[in-house]
Each structure stands twice: as C-alpha cells, then as structure tokens.
C-alpha atoms as a PDB file:
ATOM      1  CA  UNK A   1     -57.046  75.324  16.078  1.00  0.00           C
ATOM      2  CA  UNK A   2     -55.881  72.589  18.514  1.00  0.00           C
ATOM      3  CA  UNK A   3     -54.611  70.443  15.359  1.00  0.00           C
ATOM      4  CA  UNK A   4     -52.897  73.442  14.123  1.00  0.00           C
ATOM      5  CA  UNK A   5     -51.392  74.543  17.461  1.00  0.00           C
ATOM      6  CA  UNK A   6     -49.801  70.699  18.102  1.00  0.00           C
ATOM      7  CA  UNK A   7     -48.654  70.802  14.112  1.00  0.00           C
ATOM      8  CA  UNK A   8     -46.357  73.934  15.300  1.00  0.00           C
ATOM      9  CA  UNK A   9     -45.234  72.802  18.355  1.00  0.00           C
ATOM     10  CA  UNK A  10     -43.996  69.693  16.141  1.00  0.00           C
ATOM     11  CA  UNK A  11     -42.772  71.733  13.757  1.00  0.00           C
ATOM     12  CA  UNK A  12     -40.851  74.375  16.382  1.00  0.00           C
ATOM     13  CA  UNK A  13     -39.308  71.605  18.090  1.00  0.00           C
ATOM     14  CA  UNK A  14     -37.859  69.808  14.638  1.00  0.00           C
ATOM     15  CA  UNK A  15     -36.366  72.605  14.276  1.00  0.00           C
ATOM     16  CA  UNK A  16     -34.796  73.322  17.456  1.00  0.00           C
ATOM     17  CA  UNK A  17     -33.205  69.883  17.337  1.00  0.00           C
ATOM     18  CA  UNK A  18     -32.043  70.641  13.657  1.00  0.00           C
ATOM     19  CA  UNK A  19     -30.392  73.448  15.026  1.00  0.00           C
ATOM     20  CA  UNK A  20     -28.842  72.360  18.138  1.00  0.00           C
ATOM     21  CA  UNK A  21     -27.377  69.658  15.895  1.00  0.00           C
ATOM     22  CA  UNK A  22     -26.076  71.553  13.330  1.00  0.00           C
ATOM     23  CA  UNK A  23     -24.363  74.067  15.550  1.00  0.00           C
ATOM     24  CA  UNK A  24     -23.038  71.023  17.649  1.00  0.00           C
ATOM     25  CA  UNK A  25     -21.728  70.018  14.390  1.00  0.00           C
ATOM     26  CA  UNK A  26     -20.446  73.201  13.433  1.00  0.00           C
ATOM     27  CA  UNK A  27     -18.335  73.228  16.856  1.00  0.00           C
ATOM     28  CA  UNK A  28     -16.928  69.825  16.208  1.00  0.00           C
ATOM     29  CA  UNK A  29     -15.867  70.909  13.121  1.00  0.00           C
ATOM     30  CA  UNK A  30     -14.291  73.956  13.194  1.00  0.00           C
ATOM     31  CA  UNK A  31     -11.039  72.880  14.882  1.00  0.00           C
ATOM     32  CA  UNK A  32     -10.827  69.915  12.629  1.00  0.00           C
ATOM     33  CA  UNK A  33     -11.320  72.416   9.568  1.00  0.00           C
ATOM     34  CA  UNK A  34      -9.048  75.364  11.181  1.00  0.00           C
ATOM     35  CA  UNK A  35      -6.088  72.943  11.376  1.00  0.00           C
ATOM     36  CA  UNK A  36      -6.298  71.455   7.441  1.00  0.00           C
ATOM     37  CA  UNK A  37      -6.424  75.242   6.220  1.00  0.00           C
ATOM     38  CA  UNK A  38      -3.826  76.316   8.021  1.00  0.00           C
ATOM     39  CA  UNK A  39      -1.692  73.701   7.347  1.00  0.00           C
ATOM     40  CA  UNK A  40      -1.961  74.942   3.151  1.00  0.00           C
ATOM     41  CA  UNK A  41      -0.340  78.048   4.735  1.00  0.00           C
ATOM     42  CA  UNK A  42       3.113  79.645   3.635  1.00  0.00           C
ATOM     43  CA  UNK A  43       5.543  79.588   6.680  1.00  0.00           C
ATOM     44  CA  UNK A  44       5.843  83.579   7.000  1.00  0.00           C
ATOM     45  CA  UNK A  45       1.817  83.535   7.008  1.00  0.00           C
ATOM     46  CA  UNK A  46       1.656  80.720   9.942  1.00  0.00           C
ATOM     47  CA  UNK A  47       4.053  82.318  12.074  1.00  0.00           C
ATOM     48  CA  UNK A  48       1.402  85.318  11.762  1.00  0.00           C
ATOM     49  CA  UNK A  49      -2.095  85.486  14.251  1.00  0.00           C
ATOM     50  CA  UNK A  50      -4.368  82.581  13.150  1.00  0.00           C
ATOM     51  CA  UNK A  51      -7.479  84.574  11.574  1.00  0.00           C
ATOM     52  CA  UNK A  52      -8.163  83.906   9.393  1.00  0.00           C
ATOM     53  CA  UNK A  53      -8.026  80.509   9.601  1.00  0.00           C
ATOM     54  CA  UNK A  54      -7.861  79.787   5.412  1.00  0.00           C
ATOM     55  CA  UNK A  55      -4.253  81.400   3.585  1.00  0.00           C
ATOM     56  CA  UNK A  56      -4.443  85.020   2.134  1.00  0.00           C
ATOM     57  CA  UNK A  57      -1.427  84.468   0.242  1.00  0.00           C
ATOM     58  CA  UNK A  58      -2.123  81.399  -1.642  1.00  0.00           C
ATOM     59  CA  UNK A  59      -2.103  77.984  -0.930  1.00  0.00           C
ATOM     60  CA  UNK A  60       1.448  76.608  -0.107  1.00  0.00           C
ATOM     61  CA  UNK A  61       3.162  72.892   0.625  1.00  0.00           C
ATOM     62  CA  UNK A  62       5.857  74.536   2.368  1.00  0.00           C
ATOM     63  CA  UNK A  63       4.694  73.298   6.232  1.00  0.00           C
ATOM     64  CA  UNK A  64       4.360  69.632   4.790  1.00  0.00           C
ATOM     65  CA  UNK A  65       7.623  69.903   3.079  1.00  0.00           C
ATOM     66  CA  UNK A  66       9.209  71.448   6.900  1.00  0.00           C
ATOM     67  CA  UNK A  67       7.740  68.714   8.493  1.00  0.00           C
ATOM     68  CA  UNK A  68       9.869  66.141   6.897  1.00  0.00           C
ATOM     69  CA  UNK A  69      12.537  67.884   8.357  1.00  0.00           C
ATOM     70  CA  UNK A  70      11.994  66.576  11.981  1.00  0.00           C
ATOM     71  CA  UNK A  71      13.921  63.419  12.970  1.00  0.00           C
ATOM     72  CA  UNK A  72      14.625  60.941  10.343  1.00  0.00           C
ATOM     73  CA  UNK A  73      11.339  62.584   8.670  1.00  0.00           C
ATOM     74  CA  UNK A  74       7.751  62.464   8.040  1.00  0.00           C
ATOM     75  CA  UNK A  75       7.492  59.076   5.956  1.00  0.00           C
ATOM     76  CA  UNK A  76       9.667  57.197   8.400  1.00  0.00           C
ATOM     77  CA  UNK A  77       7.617  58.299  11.526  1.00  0.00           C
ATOM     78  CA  UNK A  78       4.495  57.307   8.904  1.00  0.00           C
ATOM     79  CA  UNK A  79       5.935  54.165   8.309  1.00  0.00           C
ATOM     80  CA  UNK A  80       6.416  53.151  12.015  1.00  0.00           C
ATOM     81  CA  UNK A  81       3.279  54.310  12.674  1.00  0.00           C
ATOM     82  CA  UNK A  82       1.216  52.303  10.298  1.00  0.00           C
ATOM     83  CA  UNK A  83       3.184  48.835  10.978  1.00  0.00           C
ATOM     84  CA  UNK A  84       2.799  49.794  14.623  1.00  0.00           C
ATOM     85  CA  UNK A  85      -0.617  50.199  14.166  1.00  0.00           C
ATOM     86  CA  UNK A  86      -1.629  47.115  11.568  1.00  0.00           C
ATOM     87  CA  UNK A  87       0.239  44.814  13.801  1.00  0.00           C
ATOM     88  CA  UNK A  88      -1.751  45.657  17.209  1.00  0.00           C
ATOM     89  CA  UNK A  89      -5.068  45.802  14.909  1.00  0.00           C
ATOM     90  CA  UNK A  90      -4.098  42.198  13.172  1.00  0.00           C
ATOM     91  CA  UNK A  91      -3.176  40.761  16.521  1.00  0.00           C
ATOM     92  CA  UNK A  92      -5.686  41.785  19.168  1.00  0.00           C
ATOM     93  CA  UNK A  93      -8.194  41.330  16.349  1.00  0.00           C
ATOM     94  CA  UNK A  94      -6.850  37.463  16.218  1.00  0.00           C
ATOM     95  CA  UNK A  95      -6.362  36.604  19.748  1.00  0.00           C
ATOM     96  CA  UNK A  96      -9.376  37.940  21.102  1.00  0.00           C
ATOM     97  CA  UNK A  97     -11.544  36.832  18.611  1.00  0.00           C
ATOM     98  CA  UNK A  98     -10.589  33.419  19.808  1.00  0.00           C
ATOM     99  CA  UNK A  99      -9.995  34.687  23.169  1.00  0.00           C
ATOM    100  CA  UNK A 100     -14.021  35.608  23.027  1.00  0.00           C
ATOM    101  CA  UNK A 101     -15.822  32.512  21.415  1.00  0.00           C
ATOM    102  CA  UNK A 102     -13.758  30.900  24.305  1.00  0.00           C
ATOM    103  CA  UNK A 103     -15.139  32.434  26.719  1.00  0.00           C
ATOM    104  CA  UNK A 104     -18.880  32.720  25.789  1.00  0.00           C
ATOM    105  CA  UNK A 105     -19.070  29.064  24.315  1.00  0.00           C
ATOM    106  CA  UNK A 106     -16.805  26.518  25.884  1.00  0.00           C
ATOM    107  CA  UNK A 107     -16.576  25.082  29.372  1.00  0.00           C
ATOM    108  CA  UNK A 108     -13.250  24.942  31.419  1.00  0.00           C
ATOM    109  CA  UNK A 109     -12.282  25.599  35.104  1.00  0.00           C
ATOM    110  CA  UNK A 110     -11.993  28.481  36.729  1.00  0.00           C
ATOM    111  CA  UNK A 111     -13.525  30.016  33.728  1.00  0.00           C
ATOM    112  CA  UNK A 112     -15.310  33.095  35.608  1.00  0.00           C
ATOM    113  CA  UNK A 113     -12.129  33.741  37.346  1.00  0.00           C
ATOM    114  CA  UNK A 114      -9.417  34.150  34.407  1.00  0.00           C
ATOM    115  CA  UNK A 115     -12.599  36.032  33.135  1.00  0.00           C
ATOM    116  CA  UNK A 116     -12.357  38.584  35.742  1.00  0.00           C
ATOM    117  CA  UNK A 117      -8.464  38.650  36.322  1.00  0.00           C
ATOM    118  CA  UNK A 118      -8.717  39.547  32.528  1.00  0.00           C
ATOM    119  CA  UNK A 119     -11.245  42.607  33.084  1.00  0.00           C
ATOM    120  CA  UNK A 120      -9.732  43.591  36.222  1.00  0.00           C
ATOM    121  CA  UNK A 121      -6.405  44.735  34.626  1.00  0.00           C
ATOM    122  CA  UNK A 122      -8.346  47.605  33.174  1.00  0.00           C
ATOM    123  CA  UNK A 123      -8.241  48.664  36.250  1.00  0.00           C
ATOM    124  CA  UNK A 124      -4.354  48.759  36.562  1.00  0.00           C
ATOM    125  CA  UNK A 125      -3.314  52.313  35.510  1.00  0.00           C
ATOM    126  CA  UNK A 126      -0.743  52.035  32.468  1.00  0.00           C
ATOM    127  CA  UNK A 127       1.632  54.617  33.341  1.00  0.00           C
ATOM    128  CA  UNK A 128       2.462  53.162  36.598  1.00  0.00           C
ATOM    129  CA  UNK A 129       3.408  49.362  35.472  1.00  0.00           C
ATOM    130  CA  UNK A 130       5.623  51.515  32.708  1.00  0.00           C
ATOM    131  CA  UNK A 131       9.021  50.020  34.352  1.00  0.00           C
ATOM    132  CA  UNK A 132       8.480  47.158  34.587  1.00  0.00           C
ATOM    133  CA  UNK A 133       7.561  46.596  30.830  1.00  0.00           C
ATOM    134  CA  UNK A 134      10.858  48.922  30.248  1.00  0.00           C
ATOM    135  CA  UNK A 135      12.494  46.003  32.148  1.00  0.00           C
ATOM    136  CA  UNK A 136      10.677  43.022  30.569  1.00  0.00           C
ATOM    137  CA  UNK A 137      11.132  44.296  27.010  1.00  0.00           C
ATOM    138  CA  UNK A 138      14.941  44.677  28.001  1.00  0.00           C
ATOM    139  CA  UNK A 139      15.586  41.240  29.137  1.00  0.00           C
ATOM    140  CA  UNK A 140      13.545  39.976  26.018  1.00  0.00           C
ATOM    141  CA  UNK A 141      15.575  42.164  23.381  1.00  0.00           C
ATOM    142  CA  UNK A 142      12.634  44.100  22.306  1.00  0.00           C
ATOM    143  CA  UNK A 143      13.527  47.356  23.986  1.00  0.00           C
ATOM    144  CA  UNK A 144      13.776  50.293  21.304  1.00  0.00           C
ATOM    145  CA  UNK A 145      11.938  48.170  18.758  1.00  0.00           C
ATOM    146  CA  UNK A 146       8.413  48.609  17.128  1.00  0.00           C
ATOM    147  CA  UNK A 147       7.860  44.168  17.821  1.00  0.00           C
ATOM    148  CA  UNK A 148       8.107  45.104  21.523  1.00  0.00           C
ATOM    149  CA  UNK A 149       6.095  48.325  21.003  1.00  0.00           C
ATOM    150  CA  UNK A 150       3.119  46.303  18.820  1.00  0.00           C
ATOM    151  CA  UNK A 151       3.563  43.626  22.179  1.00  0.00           C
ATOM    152  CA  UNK A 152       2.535  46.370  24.437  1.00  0.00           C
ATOM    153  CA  UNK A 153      -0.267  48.204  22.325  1.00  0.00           C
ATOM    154  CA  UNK A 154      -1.775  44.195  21.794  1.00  0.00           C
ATOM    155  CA  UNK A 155      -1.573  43.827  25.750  1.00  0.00           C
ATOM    156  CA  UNK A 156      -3.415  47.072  26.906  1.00  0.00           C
ATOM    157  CA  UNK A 157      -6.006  46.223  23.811  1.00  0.00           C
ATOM    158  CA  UNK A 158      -6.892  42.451  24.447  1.00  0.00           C
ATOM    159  CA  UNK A 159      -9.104  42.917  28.049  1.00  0.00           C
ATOM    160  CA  UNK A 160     -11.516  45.528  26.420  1.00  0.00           C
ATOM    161  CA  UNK A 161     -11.468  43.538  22.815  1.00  0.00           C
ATOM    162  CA  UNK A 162     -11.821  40.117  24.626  1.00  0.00           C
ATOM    163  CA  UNK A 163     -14.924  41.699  26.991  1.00  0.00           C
ATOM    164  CA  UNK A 164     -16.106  43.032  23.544  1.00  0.00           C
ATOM    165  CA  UNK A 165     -15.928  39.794  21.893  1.00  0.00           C
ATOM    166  CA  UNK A 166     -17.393  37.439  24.383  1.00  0.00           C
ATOM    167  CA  UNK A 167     -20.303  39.915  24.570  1.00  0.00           C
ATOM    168  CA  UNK A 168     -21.022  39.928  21.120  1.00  0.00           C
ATOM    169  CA  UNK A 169     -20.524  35.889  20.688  1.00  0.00           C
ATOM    170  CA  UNK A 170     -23.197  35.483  23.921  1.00  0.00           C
ATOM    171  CA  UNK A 171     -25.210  37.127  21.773  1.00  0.00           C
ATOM    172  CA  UNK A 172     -25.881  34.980  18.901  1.00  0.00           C
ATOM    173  CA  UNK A 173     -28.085  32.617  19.563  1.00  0.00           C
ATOM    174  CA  UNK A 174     -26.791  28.995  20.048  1.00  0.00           C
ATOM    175  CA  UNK A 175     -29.653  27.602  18.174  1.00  0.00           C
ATOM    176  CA  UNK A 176     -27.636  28.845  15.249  1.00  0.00           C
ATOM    177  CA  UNK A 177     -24.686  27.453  16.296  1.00  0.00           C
ATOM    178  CA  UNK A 178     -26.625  24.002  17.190  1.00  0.00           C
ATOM    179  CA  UNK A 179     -27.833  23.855  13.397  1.00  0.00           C
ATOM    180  CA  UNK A 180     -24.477  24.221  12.076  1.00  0.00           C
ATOM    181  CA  UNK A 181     -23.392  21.151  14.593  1.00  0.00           C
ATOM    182  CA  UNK A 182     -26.217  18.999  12.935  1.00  0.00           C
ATOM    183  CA  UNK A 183     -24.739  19.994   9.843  1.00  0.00           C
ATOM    184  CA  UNK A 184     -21.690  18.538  10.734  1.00  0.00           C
ATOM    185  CA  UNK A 185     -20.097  21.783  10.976  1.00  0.00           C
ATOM    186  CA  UNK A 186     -16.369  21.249  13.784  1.00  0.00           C
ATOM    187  CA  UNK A 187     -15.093  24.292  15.940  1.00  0.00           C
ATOM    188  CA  UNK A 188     -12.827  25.922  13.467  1.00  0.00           C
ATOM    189  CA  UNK A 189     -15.673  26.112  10.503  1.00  0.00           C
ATOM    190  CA  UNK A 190     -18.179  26.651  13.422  1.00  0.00           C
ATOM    191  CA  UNK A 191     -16.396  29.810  14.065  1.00  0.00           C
ATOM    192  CA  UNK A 192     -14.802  30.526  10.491  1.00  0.00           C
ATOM    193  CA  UNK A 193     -17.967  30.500   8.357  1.00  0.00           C
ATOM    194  CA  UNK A 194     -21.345  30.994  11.085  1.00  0.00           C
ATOM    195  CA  UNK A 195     -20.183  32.780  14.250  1.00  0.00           C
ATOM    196  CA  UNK A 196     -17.651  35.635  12.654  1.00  0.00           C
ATOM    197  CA  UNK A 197     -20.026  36.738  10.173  1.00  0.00           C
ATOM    198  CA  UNK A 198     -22.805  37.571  12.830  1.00  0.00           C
ATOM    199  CA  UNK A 199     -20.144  39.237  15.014  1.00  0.00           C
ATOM    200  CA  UNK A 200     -18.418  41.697  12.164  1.00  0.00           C
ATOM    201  CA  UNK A 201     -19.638  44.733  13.801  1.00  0.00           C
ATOM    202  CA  UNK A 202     -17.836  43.677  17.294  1.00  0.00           C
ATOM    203  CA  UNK A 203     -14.828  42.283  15.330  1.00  0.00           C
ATOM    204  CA  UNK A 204     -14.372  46.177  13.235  1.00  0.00           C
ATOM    205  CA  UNK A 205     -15.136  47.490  16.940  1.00  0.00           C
ATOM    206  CA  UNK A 206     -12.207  46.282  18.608  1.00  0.00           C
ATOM    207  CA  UNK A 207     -10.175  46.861  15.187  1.00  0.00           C
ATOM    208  CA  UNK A 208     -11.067  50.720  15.404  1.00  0.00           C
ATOM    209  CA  UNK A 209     -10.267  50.786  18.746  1.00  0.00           C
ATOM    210  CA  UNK A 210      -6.745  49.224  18.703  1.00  0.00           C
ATOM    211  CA  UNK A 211      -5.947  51.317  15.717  1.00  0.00           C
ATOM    212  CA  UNK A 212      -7.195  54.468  17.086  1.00  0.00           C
ATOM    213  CA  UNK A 213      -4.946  53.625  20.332  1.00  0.00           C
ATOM    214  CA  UNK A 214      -2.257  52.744  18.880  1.00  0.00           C
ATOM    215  CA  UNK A 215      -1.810  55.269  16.322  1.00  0.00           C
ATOM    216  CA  UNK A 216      -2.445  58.001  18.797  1.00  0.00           C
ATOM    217  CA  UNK A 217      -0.696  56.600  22.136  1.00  0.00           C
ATOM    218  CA  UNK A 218       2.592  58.531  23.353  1.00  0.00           C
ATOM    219  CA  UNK A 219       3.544  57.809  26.587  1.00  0.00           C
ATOM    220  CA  UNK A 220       4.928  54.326  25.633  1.00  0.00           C
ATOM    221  CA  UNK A 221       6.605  55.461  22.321  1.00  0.00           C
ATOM    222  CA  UNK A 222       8.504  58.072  24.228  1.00  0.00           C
ATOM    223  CA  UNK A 223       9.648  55.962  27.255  1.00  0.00           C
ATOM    224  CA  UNK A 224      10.769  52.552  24.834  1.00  0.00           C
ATOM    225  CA  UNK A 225      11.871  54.193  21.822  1.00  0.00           C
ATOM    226  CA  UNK A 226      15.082  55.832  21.935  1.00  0.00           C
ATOM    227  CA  UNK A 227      16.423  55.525  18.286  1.00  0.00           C
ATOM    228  CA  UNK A 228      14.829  58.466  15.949  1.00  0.00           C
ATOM    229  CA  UNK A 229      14.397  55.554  13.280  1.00  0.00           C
ATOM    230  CA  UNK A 230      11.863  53.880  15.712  1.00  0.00           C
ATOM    231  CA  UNK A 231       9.649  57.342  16.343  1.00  0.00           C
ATOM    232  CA  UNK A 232       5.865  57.070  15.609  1.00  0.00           C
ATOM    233  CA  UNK A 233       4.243  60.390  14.179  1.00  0.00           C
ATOM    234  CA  UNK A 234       2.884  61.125  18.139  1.00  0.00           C
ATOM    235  CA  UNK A 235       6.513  61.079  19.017  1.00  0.00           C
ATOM    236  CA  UNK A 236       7.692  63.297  16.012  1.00  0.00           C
ATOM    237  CA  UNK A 237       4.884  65.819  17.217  1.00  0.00           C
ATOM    238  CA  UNK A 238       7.271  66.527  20.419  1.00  0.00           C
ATOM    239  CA  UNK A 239      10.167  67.980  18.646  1.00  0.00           C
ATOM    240  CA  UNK A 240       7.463  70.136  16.113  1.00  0.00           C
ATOM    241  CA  UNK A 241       6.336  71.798  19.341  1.00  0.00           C
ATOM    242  CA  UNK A 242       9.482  72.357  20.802  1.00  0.00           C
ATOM    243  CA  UNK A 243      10.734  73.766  18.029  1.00  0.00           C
ATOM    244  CA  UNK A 244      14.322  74.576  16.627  1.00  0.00           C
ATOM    245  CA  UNK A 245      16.135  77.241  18.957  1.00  0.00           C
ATOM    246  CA  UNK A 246      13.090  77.941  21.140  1.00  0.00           C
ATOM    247  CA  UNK A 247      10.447  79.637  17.542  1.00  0.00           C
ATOM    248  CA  UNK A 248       7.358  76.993  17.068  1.00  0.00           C
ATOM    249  CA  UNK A 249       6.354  76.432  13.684  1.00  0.00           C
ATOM    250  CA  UNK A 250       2.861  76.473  13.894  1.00  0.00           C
ATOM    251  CA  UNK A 251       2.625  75.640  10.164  1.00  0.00           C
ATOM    252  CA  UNK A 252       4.728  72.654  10.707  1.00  0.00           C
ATOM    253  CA  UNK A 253       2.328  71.912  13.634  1.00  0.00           C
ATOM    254  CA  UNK A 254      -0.292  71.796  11.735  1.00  0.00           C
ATOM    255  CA  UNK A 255       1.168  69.794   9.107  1.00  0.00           C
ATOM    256  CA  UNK A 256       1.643  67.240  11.523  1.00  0.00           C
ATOM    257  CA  UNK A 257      -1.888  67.504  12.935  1.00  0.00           C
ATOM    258  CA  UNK A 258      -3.454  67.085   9.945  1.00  0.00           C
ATOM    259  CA  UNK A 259      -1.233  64.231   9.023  1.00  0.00           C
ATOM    260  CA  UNK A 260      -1.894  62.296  12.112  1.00  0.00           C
ATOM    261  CA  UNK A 261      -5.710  63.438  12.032  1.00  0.00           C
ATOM    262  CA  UNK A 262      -6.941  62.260   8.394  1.00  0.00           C
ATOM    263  CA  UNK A 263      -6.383  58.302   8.736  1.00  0.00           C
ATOM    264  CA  UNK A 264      -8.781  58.478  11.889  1.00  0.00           C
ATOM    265  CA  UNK A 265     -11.353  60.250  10.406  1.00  0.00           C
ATOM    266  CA  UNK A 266     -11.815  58.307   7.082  1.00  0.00           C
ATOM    267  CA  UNK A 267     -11.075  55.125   9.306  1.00  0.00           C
ATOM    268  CA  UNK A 268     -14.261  56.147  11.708  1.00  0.00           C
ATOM    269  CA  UNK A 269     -16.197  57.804   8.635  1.00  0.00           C
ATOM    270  CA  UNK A 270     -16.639  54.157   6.832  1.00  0.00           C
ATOM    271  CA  UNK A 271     -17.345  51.757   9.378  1.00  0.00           C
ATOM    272  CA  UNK A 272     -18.824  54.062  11.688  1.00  0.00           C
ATOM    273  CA  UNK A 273     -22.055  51.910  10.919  1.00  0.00           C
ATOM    274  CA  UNK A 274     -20.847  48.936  12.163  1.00  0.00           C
ATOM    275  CA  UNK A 275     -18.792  50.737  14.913  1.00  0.00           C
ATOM    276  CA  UNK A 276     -21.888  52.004  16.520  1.00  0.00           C
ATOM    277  CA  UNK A 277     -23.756  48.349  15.884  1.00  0.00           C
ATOM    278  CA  UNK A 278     -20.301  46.529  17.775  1.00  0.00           C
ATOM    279  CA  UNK A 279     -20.649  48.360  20.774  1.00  0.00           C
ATOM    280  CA  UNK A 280     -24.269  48.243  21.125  1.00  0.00           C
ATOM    281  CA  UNK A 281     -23.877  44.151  20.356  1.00  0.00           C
ATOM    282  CA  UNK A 282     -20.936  44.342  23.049  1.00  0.00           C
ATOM    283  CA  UNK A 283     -22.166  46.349  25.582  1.00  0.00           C
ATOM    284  CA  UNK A 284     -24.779  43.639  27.059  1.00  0.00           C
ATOM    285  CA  UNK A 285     -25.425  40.216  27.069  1.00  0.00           C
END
C-alpha cells in the first residue's frame, strides 16, 4: 500500500509539472502564433475584431505586399537591418574575444581597474549619453549612416560580451593551455586552435546577444538616422503604427511583426543549446 501510495504521488506530481509546462508553453505561444495567422489575413478581414485569430476568408499576401509600401520599403529596411546586425555580431564577436583571453590570461597594469571601468559602463544608462554620441558621430561623419550605427550597437555590446568572454576563458583550465605551450603552440594558435574551441558556447552567447540587440534596438535608429534609406525594420514599425491619415493597418502590423519576429526565433531555436551552455560557462568563474 505504502509502495503504491508513493508510486501515485510520483505519478500525480509528473503530471502536474507536465501540465504547468505545457500551459506555460501554450501562453508563450499564443501571441507568437496569433500574430503569423493574422498576418495571412486579407486587409478588409484585419481591419475587422481579431477572433478569430486564423483568416475566414482565405489566406492572403496582401498585408506583406502593404508593408512594402512604408518608407523606401520592406527589403530596404531588411537590408539595413541585417548588415546592421552582421556587422555588430562580427565585431563584438572579434574584439571581445580578444578583449577576453586578455583579460583572463595575460598580465598588465592596472589590469583589475580597466576591468572594472569596462563593467561599470553597464551601469551608464544609454538613453542619457544619446547626445553626445549624436555629437561624436557628427564630428566623425558617421551621423545618418548604418557604419556609425554598427559603432554604437558594437559599443553598448562589448562590456557584457567581454565579461562573458573572460568568464568563459577563466574557465578552461590552464593545464590545457600549458600542454599546448610544451607543444610549442605561440599566442595566436594558442587561442586559434585550443582556447576558442572550448569557449564556442560563450563565443555563440555573445553573438545571439548582439544580434538580438541590434536587430531589435530603436531608440538609436530613430535619433541617428534621418534618411528613410538608412531605416532598420524597428524604425519602419513607427510609421505602420501610425498609420496613413490617422486608420492603423493592423494587417500591415502584423506583417511587420512577423517579419521582424522569425529571424529571432530560428536564430535562438538552433543554438539555443549552446546559448544556455555560454551563459552558464560565463556566469562564474
């Protein structure tokens, strides 16, 4: 009776957690699901209350087709977007990779302190040191282009990617590092070939999370980019919710959504493994 009593109690709270998850799931879902159906709706049909979610009239292109309307359209935003967002990925990837193994493996003064100064500019809200990189980027040239706009994205990356880094290089350990010395491995190989292979999952870490940022970030888009050209999809979003003559078109909305939604998830769907692995590897010594 006991054995049988403890095998239900087992078996009654598998299934609670089962459930809690799948309705958690359910929840995260729905909004992501609700947006991709109703962007398949015909305009007349979006304009209309949302349920149900999925078309009654057939599946349409129309919103996707509206969407390219806005600014200098859809695959020009897309375009700015995606070199926006390789170039802050390729770049804070690069310099804090080196930024890292420099910090966790060589010895220099005052080594601690740029350490901090570097982590304590976290700190520094970004919206209120916005003019003054308005004015830097002027006197540079770069103001209303997407070099100065990768420049900033790569800035407000590198302390969290270079904490990240240095994390996941104290982490290996240096009798590794000592047997490739004795096999006459220098620095460059040293890091090349032995250390970046055992820090992969910190490396597609900080790569998720300056792509992530930079393909969703707004406020800086808005405030340096003035030419429609230049716009980034978050930037196109504004003038799809404000709409022509004062009428939202939800459709178009969630279009755009969708659009700006899909690249994200697949991104986080395939290296989610070595996502979760990076930040475990970087979150302690």
């Amino acid at each position: 009776m006991a054995q049988a009593a403890s095998r239900n109690r087992r078996l009654a709270a598998r299934i609670a957690e089962h459930s809690t998850g799948i309705i958690a799931s359910l929840l995260f879902a729905a909004p992501i699901v609700w947006a991709v159906l109703s962007a398949f709706k015909p305009a007349q049909e979006a304009r209309l209350p949302p349920l149900p979610p999925w078309p009654t009239t057939g599946f349409s292109l129309e919103n996707y087709a509206t969407l390219d309307t806005f600014g200098d359209g859809l695959w020009v935003s897309a375009q700015n977007s995606i070199y926006v967002s390789a170039m802050t990925v390729v770049l804070s990837v690069a310099v804090s990779v080196l930024a890292g193994y420099g910090f966790s493996r060589f010895r220099f003064p005052f080594k601690d302190l740029f350490f901090v100064l570097i982590l304590s500019t976290i700190m520094i809200p970004f919206q209120s040191i916005l003019t003054p990189i308005f004015l830097v980027l002027t006197k540079l040239g770069l103001h209303n282009t997407l070099t100065g706009l990768v420049g900033v994205y790569v800035t407000l990356q590198l302390p969290f990617s270079i904490f990240m880094m240095r994390n996941a290089f104290d982490a290996v350990p240096r009798e590794i590092e000592e047997a490739a010395r004795m096999d006459g491995a220098g620095n460059i190989t040293m890091l090349w070939k032995v250390m970046l292979p055992l820090v992969w999952p910190g490396v597609v870490t900080i790569a998720l999370f300056a792509f992530l940022g930079a393909w969703n970030e707004f406020l800086a888009a808005l405030v340096l980019m003035t030419d429609q050209s230049k716009f980034t999809l978050p930037v196109m979003m504004t003038a799809l919710q404000s709409g022509r003559f004062g009428a939202i078109d939800w459709g178009a909305v969630q279009a755009g959504v969708t659009v700006m939604m899909v690249p994200c998830l697949i991104l986080f769907l395939v290296l989610q493994r070595f996502y979760i692995r990076g930040l475990m590897a970087g979150a302690v010594k």
